[in-house]
C-alpha atoms as a PDB file:
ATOM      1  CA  UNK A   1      12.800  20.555  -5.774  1.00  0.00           C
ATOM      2  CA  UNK A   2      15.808  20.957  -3.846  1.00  0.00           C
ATOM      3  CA  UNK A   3      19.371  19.702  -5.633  1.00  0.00           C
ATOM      4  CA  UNK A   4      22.270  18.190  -3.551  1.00  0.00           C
ATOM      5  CA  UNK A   5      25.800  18.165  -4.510  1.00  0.00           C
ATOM      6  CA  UNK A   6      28.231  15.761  -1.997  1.00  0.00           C
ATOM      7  CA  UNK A   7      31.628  15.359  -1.974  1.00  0.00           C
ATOM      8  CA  UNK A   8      34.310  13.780   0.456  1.00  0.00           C
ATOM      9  CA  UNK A   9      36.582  16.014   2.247  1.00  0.00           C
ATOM     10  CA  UNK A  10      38.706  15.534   5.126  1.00  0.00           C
ATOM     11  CA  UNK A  11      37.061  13.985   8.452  1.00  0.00           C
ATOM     12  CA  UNK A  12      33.998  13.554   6.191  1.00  0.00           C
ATOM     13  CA  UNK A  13      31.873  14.973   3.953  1.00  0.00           C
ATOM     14  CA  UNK A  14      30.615  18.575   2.117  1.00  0.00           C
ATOM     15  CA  UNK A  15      27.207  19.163   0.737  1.00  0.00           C
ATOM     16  CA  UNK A  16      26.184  21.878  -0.856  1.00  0.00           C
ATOM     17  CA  UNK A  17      22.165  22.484  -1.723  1.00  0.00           C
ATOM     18  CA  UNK A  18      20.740  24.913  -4.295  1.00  0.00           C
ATOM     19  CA  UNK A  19      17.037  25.458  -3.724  1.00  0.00           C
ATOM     20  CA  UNK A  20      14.701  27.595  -6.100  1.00  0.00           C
ATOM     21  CA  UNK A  21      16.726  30.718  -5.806  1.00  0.00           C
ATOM     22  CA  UNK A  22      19.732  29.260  -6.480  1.00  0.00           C
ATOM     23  CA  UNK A  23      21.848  30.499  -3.148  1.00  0.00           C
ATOM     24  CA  UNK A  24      23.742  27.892  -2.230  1.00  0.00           C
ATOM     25  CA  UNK A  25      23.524  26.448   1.048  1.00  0.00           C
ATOM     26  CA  UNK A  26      26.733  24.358   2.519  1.00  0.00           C
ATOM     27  CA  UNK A  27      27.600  22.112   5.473  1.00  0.00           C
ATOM     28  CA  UNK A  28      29.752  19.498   6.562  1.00  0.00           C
ATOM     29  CA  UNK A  29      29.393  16.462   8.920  1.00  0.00           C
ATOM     30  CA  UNK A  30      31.519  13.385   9.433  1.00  0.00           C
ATOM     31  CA  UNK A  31      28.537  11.213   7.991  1.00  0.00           C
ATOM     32  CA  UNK A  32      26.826  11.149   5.097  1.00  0.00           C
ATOM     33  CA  UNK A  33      23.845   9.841   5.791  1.00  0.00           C
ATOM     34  CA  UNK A  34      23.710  12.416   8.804  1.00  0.00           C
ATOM     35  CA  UNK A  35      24.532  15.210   6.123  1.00  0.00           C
ATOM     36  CA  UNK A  36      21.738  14.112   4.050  1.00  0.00           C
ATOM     37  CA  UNK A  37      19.318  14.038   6.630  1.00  0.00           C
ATOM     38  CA  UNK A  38      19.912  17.670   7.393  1.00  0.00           C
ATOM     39  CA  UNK A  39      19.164  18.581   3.856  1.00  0.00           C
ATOM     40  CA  UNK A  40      16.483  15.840   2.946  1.00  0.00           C
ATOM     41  CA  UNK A  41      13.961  16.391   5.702  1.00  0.00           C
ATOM     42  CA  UNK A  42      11.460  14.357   6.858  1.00  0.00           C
ATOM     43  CA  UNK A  43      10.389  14.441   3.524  1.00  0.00           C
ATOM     44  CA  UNK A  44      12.993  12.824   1.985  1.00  0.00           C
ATOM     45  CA  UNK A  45      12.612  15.547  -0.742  1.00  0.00           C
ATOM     46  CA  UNK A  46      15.696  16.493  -3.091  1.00  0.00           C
ATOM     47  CA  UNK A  47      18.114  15.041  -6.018  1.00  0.00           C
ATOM     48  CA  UNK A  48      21.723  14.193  -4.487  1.00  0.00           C
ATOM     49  CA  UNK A  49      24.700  13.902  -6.577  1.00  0.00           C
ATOM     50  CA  UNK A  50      28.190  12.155  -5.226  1.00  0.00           C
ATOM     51  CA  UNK A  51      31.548  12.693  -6.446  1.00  0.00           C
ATOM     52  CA  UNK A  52      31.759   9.121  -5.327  1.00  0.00           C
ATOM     53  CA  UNK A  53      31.935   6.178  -7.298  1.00  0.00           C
ATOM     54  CA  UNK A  54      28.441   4.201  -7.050  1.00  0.00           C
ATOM     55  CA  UNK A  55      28.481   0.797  -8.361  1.00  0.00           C
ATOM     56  CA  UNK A  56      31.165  -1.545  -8.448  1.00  0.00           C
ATOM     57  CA  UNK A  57      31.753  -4.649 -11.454  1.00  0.00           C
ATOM     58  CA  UNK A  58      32.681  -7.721 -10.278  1.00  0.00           C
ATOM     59  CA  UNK A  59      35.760  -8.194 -12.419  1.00  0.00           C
ATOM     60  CA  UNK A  60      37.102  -6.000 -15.385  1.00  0.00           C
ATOM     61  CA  UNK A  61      37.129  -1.997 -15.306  1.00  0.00           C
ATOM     62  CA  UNK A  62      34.049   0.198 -14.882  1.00  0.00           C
ATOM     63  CA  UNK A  63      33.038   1.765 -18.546  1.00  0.00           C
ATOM     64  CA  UNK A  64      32.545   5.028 -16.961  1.00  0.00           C
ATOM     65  CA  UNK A  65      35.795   5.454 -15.595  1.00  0.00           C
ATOM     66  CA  UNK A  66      37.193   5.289 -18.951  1.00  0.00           C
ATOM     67  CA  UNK A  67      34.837   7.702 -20.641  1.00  0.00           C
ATOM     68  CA  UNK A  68      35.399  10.203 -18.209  1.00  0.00           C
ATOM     69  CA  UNK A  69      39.247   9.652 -18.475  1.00  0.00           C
ATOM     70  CA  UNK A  70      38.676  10.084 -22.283  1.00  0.00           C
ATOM     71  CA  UNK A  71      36.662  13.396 -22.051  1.00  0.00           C
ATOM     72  CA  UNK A  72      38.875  15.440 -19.452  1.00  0.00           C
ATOM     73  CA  UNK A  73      41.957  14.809 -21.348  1.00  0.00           C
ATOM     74  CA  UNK A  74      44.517  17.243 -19.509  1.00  0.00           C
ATOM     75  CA  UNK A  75      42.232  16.748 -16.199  1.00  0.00           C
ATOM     76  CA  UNK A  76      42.008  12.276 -17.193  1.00  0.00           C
ATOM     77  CA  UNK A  77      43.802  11.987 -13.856  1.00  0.00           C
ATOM     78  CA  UNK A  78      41.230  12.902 -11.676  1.00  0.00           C
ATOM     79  CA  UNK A  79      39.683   9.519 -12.458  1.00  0.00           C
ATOM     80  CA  UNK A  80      40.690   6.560 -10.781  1.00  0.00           C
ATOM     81  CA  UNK A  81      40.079   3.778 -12.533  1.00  0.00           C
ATOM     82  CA  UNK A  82      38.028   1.761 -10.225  1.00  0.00           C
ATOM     83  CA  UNK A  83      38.422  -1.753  -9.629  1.00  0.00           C
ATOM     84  CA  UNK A  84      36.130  -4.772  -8.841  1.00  0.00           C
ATOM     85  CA  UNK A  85      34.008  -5.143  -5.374  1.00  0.00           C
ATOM     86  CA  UNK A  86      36.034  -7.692  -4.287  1.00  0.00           C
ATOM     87  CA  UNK A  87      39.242  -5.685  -3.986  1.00  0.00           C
ATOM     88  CA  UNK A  88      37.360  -3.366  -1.662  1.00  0.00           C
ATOM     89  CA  UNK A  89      37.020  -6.236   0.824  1.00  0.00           C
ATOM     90  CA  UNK A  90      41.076  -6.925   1.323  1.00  0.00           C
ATOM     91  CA  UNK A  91      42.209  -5.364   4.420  1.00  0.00           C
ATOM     92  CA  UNK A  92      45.368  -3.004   3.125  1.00  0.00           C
ATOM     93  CA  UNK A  93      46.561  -1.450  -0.196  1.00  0.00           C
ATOM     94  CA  UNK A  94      48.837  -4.750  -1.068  1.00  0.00           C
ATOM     95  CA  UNK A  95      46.638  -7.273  -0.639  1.00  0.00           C
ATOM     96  CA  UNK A  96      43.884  -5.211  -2.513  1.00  0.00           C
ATOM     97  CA  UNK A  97      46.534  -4.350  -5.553  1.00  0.00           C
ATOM     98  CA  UNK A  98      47.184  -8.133  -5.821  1.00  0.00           C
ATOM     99  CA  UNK A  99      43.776  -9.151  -5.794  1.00  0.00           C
ATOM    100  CA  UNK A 100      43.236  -6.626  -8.405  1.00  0.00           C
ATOM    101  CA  UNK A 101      46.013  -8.016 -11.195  1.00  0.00           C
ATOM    102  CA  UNK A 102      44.056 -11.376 -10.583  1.00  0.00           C
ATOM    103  CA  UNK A 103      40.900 -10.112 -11.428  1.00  0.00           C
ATOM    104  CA  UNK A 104      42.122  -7.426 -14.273  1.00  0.00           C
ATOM    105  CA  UNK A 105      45.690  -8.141 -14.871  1.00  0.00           C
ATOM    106  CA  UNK A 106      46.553  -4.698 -13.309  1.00  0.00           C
ATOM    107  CA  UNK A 107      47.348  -3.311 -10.207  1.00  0.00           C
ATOM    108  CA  UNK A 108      45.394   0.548  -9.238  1.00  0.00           C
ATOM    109  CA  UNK A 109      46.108   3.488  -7.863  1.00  0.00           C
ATOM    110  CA  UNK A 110      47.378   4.170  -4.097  1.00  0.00           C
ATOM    111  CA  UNK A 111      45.154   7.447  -4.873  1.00  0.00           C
ATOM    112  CA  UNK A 112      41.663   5.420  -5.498  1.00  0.00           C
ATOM    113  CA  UNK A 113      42.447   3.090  -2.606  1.00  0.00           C
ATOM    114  CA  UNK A 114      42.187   6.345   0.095  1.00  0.00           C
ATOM    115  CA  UNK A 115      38.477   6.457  -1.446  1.00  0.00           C
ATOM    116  CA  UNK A 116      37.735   2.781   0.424  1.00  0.00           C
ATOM    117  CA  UNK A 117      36.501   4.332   3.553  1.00  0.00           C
ATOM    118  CA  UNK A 118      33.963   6.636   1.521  1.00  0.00           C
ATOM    119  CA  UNK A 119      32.984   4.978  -0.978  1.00  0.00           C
ATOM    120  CA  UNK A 120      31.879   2.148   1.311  1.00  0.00           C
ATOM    121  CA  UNK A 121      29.845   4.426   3.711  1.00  0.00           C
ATOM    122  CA  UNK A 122      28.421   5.549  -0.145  1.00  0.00           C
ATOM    123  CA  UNK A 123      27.881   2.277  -0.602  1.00  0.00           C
ATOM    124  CA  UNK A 124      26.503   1.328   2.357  1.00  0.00           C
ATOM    125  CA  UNK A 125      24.214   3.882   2.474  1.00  0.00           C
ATOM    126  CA  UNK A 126      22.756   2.374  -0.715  1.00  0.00           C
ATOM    127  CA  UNK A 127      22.275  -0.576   0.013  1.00  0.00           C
ATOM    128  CA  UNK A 128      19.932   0.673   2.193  1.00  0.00           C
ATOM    129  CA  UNK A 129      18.161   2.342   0.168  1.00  0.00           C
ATOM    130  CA  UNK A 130      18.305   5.745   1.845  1.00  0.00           C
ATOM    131  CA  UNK A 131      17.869   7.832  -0.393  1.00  0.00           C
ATOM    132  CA  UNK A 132      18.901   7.678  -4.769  1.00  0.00           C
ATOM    133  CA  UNK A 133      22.443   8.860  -5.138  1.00  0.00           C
ATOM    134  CA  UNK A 134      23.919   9.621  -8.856  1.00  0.00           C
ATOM    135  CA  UNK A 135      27.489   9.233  -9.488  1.00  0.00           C
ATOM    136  CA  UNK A 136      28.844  12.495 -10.406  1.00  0.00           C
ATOM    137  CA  UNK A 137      32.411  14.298 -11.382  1.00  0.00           C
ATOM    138  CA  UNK A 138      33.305  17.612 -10.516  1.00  0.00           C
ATOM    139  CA  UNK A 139      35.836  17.945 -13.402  1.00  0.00           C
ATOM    140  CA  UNK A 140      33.145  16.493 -15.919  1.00  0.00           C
ATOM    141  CA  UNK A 141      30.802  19.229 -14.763  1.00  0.00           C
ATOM    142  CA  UNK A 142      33.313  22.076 -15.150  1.00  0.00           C
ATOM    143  CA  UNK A 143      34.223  21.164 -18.667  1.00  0.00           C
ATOM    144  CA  UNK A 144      30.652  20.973 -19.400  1.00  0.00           C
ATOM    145  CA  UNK A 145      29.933  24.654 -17.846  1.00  0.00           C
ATOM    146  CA  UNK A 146      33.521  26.007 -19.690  1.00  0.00           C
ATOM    147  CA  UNK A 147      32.928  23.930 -22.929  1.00  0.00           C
ATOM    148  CA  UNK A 148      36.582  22.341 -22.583  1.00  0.00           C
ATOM    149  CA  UNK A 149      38.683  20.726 -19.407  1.00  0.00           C
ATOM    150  CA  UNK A 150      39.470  23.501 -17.176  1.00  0.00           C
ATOM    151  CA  UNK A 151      43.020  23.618 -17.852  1.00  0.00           C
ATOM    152  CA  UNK A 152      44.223  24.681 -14.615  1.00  0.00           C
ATOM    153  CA  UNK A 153      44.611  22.167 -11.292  1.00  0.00           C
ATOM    154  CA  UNK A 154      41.601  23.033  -8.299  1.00  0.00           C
ATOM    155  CA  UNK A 155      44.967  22.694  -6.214  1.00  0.00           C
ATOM    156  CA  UNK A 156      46.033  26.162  -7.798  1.00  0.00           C
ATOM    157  CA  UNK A 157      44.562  29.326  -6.763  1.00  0.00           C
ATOM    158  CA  UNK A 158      43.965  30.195 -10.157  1.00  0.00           C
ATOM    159  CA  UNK A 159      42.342  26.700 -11.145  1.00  0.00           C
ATOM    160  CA  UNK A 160      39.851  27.699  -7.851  1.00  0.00           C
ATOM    161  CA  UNK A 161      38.944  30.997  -9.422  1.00  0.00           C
ATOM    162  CA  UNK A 162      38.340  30.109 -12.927  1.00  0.00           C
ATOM    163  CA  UNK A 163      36.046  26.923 -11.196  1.00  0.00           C
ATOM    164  CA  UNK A 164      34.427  30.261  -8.709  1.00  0.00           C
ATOM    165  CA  UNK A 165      33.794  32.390 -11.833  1.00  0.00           C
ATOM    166  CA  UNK A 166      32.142  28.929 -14.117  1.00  0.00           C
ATOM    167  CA  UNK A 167      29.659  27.999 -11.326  1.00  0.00           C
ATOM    168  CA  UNK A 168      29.049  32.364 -10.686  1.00  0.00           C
ATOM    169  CA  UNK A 169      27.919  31.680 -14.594  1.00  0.00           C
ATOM    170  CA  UNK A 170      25.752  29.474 -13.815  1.00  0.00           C
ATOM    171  CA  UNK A 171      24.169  31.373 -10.980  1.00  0.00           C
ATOM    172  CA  UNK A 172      25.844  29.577  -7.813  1.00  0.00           C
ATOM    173  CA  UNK A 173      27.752  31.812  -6.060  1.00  0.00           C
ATOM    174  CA  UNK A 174      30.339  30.498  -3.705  1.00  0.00           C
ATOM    175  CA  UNK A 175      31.939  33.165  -0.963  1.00  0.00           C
ATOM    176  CA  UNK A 176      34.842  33.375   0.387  1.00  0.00           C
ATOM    177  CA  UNK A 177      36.354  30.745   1.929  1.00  0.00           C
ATOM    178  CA  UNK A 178      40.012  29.388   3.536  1.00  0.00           C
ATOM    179  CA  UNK A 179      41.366  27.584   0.506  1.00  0.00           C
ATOM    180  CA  UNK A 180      41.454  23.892   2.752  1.00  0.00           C
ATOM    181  CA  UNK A 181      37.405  24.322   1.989  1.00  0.00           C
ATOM    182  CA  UNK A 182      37.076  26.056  -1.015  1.00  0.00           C
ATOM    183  CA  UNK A 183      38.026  22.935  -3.047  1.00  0.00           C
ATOM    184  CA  UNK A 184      36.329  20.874  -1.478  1.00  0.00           C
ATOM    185  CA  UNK A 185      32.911  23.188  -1.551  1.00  0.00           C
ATOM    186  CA  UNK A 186      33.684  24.089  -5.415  1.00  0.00           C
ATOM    187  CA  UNK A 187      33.320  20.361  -6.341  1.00  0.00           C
ATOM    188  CA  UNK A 188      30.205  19.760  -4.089  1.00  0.00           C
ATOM    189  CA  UNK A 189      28.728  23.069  -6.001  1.00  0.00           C
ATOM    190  CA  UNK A 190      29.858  21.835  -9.280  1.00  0.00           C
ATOM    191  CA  UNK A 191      28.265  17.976  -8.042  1.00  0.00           C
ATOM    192  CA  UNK A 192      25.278  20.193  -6.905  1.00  0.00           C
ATOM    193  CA  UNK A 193      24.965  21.882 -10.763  1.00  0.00           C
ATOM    194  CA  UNK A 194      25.067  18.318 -12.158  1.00  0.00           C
ATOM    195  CA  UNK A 195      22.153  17.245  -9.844  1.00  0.00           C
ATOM    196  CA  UNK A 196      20.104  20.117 -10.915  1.00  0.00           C
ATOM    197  CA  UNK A 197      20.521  19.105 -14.501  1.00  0.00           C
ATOM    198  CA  UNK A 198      19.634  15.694 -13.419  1.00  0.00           C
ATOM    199  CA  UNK A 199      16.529  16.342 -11.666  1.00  0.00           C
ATOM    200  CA  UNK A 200      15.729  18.601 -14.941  1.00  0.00           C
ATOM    201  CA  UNK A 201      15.976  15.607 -17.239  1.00  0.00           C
ATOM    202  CA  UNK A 202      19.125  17.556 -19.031  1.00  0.00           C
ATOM    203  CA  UNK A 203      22.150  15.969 -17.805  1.00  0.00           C
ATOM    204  CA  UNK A 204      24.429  13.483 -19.881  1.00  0.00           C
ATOM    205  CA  UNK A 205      25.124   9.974 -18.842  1.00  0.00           C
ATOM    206  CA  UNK A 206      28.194   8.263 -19.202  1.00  0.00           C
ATOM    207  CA  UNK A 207      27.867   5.589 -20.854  1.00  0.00           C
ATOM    208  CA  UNK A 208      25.127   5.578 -22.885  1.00  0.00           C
ATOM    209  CA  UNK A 209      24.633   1.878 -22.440  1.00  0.00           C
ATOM    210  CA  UNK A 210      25.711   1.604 -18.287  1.00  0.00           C
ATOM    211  CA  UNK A 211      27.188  -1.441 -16.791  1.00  0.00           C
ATOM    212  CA  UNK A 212      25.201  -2.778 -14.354  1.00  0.00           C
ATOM    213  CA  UNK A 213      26.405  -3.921 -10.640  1.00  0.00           C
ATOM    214  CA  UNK A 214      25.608  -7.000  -9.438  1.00  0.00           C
ATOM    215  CA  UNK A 215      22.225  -5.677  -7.955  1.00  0.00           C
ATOM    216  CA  UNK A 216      21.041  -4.807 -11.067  1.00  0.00           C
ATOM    217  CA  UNK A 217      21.837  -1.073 -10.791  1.00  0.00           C
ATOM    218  CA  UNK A 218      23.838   0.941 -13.299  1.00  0.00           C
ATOM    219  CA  UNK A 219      27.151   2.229 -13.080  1.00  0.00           C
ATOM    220  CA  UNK A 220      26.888   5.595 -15.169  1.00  0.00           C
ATOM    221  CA  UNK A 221      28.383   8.737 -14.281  1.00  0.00           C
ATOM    222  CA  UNK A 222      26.231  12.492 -14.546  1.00  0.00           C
ATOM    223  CA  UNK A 223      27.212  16.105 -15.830  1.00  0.00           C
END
């Protein structure tokens, strides 16, 4: 079966897709359920992991968020703490931080509010039932492959080799590329390595016990 990594990027979106022999295949398109359909088929045939966040609580803080924070230590804030669906409704970053302290008793992150566009179209694209999604993090998936938080930023050029040389390890080799991209097609390959463990039954699930959404579907994130 053929594994999908996703993640956002600028003017849109990244996959990459590792098929039996484990070459990497990448693309971009400005939508993602036009990027998936490239990669799905007609078949609709593939796992597909998003560095997006799937799944949104209805007041409080999302579990995962917090575990992930947790694990990456050094690398905690590349996890926005996510706040409530609601919030995601307001039309601009004040009226959304407001709504937030009444729902939580904090404010968030001008960072996580520049997801709102994606993860909508993520969410969206659920509620349609496209195709599954799972909720991965790159960061989560690198400490997994290294053993320990990769201690140096992706925004570095070393923190993009020692990411290059983990995912090499694993047997997904990723070329050269301008260093705009290579980020952004590291973390899709790293989403990608999560999705293979996921389709293999392997990968770990954060938390054990998931909140659920107000569909009934969890809110867990996958390495």
């Amino acid at each position: 079966m053929r594994v999908i990594g996703v993640d956002a990027c600028r003017g849109g979106w990244v996959a990459v897709a590792l098929a039996g022999d484990l070459v990497p295949a990448a693309a971009r398109d400005t939508s993602l359920a036009a990027l998936l359909d490239r990669f799905l088929g007609p078949q609709r045939d593939g796992t597909v992991a998003i560095d997006m966040p799937l799944g949104l609580v209805e007041s409080g803080w999302r579990d995962a968020d917090r575990l992930a924070r947790g694990l990456l230590g050094p690398r905690r804030s590349s996890v926005f703490p996510i706040p409530p669906r609601s919030v995601w409704a307001e039309p601009d970053y004040a009226a959304a931080s407001l709504r937030c302290r009444e729902l939580t008793g904090q404010g968030f992150s001008v960072q996580a509010w520049g997801l709102r566009a994606k993860l909508l179209e993520a969410d969206r694209y659920r509620q349609e039932c496209r195709h599954p999604l799972y909720e991965v993090h790159p960061e989560l998936a690198f400490a997994a492959m290294a053993g320990v938080p990769v201690p140096h930023s992706k925004h570095t050029a070393a923190g993009r080799e020692l990411r290059r040389e983990l995912l090499a390890g694993e047997g997904i080799a990723v070329g050269a590329l301008p260093a705009g991209l290579l980020g952004d097609v590291l973390d899709a390959a790293a989403a990608a390595w999560s999705a293979r463990r996921i389709a293999a039954g392997r990968a770990v699930t954060i938390p054990g016990r998931p909140q659920a959404d107000s569909e009934g579907r969890e809110i867990a994130i996958r390495f």
